[in-house]
C-alpha atoms as a PDB file:
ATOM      1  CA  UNK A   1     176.763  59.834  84.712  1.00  0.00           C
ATOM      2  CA  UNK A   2     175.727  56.674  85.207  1.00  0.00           C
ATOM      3  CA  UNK A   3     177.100  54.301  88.315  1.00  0.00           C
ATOM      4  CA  UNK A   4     174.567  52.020  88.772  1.00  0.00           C
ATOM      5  CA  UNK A   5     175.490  48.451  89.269  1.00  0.00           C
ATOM      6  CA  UNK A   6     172.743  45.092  88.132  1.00  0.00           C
ATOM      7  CA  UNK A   7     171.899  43.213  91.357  1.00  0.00           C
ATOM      8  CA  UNK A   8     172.260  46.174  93.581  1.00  0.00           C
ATOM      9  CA  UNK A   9     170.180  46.625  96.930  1.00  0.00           C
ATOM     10  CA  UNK A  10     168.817  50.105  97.938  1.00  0.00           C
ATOM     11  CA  UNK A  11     171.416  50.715 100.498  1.00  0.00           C
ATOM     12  CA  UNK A  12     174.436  50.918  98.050  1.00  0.00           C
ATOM     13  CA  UNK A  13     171.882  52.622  96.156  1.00  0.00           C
ATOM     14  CA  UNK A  14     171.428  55.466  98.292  1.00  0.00           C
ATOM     15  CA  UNK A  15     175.101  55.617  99.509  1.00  0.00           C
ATOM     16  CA  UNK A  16     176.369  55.898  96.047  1.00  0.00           C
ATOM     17  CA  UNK A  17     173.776  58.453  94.826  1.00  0.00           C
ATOM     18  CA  UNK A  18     174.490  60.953  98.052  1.00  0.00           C
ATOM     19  CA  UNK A  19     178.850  60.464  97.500  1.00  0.00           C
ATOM     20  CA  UNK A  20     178.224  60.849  93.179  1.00  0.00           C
ATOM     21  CA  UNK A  21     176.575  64.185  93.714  1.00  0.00           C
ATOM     22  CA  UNK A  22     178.672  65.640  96.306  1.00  0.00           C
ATOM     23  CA  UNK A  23     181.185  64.823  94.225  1.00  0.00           C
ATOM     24  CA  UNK A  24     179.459  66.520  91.415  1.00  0.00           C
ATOM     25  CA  UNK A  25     178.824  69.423  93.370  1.00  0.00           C
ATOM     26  CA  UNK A  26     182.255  70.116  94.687  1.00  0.00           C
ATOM     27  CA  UNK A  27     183.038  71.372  91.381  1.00  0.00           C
ATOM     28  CA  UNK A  28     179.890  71.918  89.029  1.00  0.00           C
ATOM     29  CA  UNK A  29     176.796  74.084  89.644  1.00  0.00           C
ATOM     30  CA  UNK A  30     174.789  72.836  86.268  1.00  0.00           C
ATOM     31  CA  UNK A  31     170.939  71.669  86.639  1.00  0.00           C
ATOM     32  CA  UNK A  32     171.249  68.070  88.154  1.00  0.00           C
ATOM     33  CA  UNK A  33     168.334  65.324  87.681  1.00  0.00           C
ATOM     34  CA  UNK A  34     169.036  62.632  89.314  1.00  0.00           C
ATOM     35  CA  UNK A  35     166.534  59.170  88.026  1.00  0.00           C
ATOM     36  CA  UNK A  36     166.374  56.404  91.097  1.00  0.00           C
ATOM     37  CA  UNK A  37     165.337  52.813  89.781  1.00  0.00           C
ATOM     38  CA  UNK A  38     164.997  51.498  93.177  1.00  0.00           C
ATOM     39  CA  UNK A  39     166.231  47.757  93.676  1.00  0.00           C
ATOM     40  CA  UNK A  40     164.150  44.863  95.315  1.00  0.00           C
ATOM     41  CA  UNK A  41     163.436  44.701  99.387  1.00  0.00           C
ATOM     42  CA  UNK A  42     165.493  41.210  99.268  1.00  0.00           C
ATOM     43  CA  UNK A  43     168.148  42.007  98.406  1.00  0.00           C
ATOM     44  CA  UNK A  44     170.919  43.210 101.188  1.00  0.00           C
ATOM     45  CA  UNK A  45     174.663  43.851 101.365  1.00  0.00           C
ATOM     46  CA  UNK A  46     177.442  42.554 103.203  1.00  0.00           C
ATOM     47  CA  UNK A  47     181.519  43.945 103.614  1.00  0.00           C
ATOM     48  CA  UNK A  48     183.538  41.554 101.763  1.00  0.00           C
ATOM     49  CA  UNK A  49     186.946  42.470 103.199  1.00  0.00           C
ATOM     50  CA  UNK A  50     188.840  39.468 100.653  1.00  0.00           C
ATOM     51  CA  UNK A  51     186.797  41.089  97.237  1.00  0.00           C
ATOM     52  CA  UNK A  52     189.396  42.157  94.961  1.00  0.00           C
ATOM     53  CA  UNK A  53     188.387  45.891  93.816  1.00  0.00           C
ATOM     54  CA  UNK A  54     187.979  46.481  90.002  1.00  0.00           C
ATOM     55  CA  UNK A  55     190.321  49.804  88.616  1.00  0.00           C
ATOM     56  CA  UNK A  56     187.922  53.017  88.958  1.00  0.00           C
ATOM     57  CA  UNK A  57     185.434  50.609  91.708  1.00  0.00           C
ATOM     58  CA  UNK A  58     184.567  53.473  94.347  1.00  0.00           C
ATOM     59  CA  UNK A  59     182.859  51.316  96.987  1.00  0.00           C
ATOM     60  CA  UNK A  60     184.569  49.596  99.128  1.00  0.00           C
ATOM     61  CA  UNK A  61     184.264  46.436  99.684  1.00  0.00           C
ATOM     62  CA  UNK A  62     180.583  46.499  99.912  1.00  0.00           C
ATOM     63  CA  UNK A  63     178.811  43.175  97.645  1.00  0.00           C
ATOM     64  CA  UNK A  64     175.204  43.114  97.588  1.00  0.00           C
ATOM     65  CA  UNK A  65     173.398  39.892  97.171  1.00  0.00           C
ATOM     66  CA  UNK A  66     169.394  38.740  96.475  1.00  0.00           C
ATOM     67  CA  UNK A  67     168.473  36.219  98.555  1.00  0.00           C
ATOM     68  CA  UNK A  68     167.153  33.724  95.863  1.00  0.00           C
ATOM     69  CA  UNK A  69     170.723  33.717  94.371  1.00  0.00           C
ATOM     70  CA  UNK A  70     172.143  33.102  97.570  1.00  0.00           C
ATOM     71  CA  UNK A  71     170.285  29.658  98.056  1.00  0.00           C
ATOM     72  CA  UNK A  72     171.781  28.391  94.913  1.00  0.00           C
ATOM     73  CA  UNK A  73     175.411  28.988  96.325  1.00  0.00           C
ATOM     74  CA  UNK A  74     175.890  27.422  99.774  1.00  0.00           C
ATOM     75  CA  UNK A  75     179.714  27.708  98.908  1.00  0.00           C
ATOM     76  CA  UNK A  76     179.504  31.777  99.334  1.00  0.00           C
ATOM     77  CA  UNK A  77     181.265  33.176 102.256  1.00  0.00           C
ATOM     78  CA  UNK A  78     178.308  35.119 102.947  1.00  0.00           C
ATOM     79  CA  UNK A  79     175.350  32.543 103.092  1.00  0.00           C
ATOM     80  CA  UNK A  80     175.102  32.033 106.765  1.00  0.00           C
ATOM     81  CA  UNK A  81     174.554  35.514 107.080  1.00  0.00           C
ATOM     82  CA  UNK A  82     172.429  36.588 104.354  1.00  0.00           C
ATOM     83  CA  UNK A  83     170.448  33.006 105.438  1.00  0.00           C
ATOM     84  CA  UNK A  84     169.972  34.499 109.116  1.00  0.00           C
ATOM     85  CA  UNK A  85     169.286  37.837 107.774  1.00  0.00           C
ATOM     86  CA  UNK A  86     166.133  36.674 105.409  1.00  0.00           C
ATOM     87  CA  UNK A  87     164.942  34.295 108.325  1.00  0.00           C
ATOM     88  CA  UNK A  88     164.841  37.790 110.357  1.00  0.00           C
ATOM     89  CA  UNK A  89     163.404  39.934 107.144  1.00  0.00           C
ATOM     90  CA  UNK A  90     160.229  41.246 107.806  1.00  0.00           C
ATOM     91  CA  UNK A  91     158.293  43.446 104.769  1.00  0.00           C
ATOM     92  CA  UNK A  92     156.960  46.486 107.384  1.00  0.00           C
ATOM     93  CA  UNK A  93     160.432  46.870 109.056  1.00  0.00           C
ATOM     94  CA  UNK A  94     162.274  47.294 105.062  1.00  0.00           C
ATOM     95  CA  UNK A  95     159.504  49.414 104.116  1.00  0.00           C
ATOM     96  CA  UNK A  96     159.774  52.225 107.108  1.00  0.00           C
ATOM     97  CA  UNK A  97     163.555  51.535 106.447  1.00  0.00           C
ATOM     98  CA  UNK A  98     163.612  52.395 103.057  1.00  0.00           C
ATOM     99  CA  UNK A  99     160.728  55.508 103.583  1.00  0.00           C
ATOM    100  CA  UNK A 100     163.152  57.159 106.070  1.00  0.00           C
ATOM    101  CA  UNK A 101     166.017  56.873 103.726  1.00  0.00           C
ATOM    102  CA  UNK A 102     163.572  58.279 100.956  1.00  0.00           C
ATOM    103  CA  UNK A 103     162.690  60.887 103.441  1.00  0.00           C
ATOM    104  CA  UNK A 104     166.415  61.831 104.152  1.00  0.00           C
ATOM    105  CA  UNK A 105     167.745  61.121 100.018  1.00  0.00           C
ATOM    106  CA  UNK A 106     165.027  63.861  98.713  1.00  0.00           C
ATOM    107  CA  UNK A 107     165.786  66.244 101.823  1.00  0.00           C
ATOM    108  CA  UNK A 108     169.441  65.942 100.892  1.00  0.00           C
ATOM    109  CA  UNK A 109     168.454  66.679  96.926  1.00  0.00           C
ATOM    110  CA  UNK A 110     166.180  69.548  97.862  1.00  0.00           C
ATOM    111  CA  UNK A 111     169.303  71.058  99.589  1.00  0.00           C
ATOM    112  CA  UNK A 112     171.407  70.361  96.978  1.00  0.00           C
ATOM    113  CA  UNK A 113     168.923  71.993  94.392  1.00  0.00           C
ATOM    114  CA  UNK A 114     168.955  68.582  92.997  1.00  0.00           C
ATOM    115  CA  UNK A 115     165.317  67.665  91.015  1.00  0.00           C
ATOM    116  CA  UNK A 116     164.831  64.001  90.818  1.00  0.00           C
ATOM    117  CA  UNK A 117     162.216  60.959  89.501  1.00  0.00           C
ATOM    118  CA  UNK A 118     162.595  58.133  92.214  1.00  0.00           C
ATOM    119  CA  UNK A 119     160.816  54.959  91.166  1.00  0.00           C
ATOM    120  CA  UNK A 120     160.237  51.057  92.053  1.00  0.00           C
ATOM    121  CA  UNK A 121     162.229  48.815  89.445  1.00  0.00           C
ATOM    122  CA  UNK A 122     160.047  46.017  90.394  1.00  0.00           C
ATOM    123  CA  UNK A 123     156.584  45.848  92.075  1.00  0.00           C
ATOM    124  CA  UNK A 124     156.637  42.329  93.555  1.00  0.00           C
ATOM    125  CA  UNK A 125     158.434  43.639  96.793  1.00  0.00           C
ATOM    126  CA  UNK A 126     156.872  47.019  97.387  1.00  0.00           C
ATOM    127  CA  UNK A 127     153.584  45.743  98.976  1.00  0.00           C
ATOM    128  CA  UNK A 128     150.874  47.771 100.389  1.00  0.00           C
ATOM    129  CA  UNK A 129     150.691  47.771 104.048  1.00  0.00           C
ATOM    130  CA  UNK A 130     148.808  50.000 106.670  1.00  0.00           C
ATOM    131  CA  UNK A 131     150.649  53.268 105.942  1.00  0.00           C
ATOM    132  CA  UNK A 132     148.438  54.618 108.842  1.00  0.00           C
ATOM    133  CA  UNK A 133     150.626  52.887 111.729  1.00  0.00           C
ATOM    134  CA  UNK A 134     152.067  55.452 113.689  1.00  0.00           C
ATOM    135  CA  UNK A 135     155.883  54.021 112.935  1.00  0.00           C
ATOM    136  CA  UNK A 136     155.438  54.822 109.220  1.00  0.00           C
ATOM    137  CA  UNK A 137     152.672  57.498 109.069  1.00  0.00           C
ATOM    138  CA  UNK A 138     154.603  60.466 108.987  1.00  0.00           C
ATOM    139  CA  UNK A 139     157.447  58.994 106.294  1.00  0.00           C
ATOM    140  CA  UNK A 140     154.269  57.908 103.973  1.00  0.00           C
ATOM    141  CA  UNK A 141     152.590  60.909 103.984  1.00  0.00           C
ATOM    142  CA  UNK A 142     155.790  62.764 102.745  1.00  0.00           C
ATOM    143  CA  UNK A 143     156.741  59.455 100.208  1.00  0.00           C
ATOM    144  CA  UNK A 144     152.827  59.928  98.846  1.00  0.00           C
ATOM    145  CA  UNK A 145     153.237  63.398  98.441  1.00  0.00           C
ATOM    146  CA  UNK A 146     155.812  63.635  96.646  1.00  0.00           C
ATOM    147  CA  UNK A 147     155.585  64.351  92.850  1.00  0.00           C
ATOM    148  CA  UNK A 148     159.188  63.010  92.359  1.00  0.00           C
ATOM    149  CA  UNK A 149     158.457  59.343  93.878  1.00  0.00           C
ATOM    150  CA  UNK A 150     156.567  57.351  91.566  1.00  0.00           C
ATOM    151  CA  UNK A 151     153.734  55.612  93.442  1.00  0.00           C
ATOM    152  CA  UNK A 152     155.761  52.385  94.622  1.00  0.00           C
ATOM    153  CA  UNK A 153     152.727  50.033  95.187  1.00  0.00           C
ATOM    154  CA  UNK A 154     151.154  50.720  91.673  1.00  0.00           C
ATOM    155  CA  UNK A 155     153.780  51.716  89.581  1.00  0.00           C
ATOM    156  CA  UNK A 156     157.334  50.144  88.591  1.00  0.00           C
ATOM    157  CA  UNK A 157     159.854  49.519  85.570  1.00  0.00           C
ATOM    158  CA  UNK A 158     158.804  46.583  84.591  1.00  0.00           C
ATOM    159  CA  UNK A 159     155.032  46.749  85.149  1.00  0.00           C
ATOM    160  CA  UNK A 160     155.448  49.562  82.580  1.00  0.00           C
ATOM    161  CA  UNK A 161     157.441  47.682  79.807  1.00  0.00           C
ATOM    162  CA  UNK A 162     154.927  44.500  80.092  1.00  0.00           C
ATOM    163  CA  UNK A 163     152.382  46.716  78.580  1.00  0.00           C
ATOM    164  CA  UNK A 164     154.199  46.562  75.532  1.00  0.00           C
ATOM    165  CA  UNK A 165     156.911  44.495  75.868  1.00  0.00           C
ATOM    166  CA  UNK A 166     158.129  40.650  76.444  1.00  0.00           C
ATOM    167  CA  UNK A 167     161.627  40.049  78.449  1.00  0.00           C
ATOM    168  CA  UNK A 168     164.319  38.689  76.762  1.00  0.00           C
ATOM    169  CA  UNK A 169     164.832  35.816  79.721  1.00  0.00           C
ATOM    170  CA  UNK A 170     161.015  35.163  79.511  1.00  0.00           C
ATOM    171  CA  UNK A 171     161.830  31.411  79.576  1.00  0.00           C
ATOM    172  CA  UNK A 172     164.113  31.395  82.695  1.00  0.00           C
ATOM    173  CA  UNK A 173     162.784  33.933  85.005  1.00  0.00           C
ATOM    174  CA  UNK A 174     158.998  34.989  83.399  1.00  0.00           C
ATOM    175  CA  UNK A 175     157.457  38.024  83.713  1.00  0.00           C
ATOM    176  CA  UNK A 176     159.917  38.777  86.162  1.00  0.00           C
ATOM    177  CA  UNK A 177     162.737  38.957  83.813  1.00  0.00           C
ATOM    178  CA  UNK A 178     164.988  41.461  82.261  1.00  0.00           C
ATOM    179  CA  UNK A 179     164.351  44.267  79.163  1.00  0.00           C
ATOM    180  CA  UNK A 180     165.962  44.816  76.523  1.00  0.00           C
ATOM    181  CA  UNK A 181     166.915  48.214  74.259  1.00  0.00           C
ATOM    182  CA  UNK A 182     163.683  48.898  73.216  1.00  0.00           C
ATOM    183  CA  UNK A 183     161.986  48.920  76.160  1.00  0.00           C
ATOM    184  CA  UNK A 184     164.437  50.534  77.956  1.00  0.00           C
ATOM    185  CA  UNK A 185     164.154  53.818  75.306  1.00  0.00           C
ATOM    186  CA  UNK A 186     160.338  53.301  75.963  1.00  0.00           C
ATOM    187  CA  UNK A 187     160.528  53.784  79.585  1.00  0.00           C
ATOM    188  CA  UNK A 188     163.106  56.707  79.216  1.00  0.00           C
ATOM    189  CA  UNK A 189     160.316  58.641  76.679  1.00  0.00           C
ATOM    190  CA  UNK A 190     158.332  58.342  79.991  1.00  0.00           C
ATOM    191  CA  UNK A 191     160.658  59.409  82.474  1.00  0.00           C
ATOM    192  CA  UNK A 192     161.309  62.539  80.078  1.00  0.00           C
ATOM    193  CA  UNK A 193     157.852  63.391  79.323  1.00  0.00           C
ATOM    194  CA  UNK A 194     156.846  62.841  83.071  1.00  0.00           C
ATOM    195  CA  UNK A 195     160.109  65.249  84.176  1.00  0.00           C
ATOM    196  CA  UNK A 196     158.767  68.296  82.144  1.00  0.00           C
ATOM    197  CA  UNK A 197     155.007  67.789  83.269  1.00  0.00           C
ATOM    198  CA  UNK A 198     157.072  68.143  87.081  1.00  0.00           C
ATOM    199  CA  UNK A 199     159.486  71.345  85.908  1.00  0.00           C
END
């Protein structure tokens, strides 16, 4: 299956991934693999109580937003509070975030006899820091260990397709834009042929 949503932060991310397996397990034992493009740090959610649910739309009335797009809207109901929450953000404080919901996601899929491929979908957000501070060590050392997390600082979606490919929105958004088909089916040949060097 395939819920994933454009635009997305990691929260609804994880939330969506724990609830579609459980769901999946409730009635089917098969081999699962679960593949985790992880969104960007800036990107946050908010409960949008007046959004009017799509038919089959299993979450609420969660919206996430990115905090660039936000700017450009001052008309959004949201954009005091996603203002004040980027004027709070700080990189180390998303990062342990994020490592201790890596920690508990994997824990969860382990238990669940669940293999998975977790990586970065973009590596401007996911910058090194001192992994050695005592608030992180311990969730680092189990991230960096971890065959099924792609190395987040060195390693992401789109770093891989520039090798060999150009985004479609070059013009607009750069290097930083979006992939097409091809490039898509070239980064799925690696997924694959990285999943059977793991199994």
């Amino acid at each position: 299956i395939n819920n994933g949503l454009g635009g997305c932060c990691n929260s609804r991310i994880m939330r969506t991934t724990v609830r579609d397996i459980l769901n999946i397990r409730a009635h089917n034992t098969d081999q699962i693999l679960a593949v985790i493009c992880l969104g960007s740090m800036i990107r946050n959610e908010w409960w949008n109580s007046d959004k009017i649910l799509p038919n089959g739309f299993t979450d609420g009335h969660f919206e996430s937003f990115q905090i660039h797009g936000v700017r450009m809207h001052r008309q959004l109901p949201y954009y005091q509070y996603a203002q004040e929450w980027y004027r709070h953000y700080d990189d180390e404080a998303e990062q342990t975030d994020l490592f201790k919901e890596l920690v508990t996601l994997t824990s969860f899929f382990k238990q669940q006899q669940v293999e998975y491929i977790i990586f970065a979908g973009n590596n401007v957000t996911y910058k090194p820091m001192d992994y050695q501070s005592p608030f992180i060590k311990t969730f680092a050392d189990y991230i960096y260990n971890d065959p099924g997390i792609l190395d987040l600082n060195n390693f992401s979606f789109t770093q891989y397709c520039l090798q060999q490919h150009t985004p479609f929105d070059k013009d607009r958004w750069g290097i930083h834009g979006h992939h097409g088909e091809l490039a898509h089916k070239d980064f799925a040949k690696f997924i694959f042929n990285h999943y059977n060097k793991l199994s």
